[in-house]
Protein backbone atom coordinates (compact mmCIF):
# COMPACT_ATOMS: atom_id res chain seq x y z
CA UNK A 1 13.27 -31.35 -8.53
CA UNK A 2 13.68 -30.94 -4.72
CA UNK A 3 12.06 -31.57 -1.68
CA UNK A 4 10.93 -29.42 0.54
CA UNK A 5 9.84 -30.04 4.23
CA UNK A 6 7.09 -27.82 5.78
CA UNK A 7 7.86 -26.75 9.74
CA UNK A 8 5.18 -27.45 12.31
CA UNK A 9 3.81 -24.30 11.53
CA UNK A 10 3.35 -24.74 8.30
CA UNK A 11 6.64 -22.90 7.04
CA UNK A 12 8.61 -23.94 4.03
CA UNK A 13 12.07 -22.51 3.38
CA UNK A 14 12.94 -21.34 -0.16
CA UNK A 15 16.31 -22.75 -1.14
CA UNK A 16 19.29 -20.80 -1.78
CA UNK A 17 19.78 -21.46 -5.19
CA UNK A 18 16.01 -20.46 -5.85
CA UNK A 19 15.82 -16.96 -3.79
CA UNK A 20 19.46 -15.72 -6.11
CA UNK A 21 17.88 -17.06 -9.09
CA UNK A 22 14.59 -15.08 -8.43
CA UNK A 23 16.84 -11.68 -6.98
CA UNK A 24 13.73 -10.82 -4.26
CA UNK A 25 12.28 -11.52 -1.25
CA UNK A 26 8.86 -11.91 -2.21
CA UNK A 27 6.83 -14.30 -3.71
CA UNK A 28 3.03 -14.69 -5.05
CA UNK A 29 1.35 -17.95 -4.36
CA UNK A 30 -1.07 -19.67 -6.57
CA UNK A 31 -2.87 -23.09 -5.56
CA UNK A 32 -4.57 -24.88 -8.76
CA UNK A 33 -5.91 -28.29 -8.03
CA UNK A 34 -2.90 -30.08 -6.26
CA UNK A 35 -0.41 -27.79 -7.71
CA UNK A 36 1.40 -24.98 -5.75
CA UNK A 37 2.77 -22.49 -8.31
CA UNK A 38 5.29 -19.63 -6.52
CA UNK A 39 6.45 -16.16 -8.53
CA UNK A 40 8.57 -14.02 -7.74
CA UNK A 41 7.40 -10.26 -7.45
CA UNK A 42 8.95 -7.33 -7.27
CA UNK A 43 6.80 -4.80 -4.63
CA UNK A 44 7.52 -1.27 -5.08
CA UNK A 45 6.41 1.11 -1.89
CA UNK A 46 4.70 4.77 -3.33
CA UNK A 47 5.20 7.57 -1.55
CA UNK A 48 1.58 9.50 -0.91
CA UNK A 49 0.57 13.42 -0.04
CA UNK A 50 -0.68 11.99 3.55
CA UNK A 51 2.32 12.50 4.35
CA UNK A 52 2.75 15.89 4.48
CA UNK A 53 0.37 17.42 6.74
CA UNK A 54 0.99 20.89 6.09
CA UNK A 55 -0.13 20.20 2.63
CA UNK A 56 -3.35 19.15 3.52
CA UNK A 57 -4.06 21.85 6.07
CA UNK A 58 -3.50 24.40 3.23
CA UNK A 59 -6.16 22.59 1.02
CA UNK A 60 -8.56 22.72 3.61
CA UNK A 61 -8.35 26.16 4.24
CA UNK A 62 -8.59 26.91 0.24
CA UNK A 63 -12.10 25.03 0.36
CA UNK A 64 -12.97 27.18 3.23
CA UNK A 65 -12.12 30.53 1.62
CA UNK A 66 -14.89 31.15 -0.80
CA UNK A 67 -17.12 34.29 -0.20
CA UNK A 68 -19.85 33.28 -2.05
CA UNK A 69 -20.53 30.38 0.96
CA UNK A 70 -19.92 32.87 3.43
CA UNK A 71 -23.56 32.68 4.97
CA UNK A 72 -22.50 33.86 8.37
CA UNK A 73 -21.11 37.13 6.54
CA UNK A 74 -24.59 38.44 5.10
CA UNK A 75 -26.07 37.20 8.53
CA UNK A 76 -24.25 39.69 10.41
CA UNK A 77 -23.59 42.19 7.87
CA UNK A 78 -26.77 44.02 8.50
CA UNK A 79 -26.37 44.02 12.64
């Protein structure tokens, strides 16, 4: 077991030995009772469509095209 000191802003620094053992730089903490349990966790960013604006500015104007919602059409179709 080793000690570990917590900063005045309530910091603790992972040893060395720990982080290589564990191969990332992220860990999950779990409190139960008295008991402070860290994992290591491997977080994976996904890439989304948001992204790519031009995508979604071509699925707008598919929802737009429909002639059977085109009210304004048969409003002015008879002036």
């Amino acid at each position: 077991m080793q000690i570990l000191k917590v900063s005045p802003q309530g910091q603790v620094t992972i040893p060395k030995q720990f982080r290589n053992l564990s191969k990332t730089g992220a860990f999950a903490a779990e409190i139960s009772g008295r008991t402070i349990v860290l994992r290591p966790i491997k977080i994976e960013i996904v890439k989304d469509d948001l992204g790519d604006v031009s995508h979604l500015s071509e699925k707008a104007f598919e929802f737009w095209d429909n002639e059977e919602d085109d009210v304004y059409g048969e409003f002015y179709k008879d002036k």
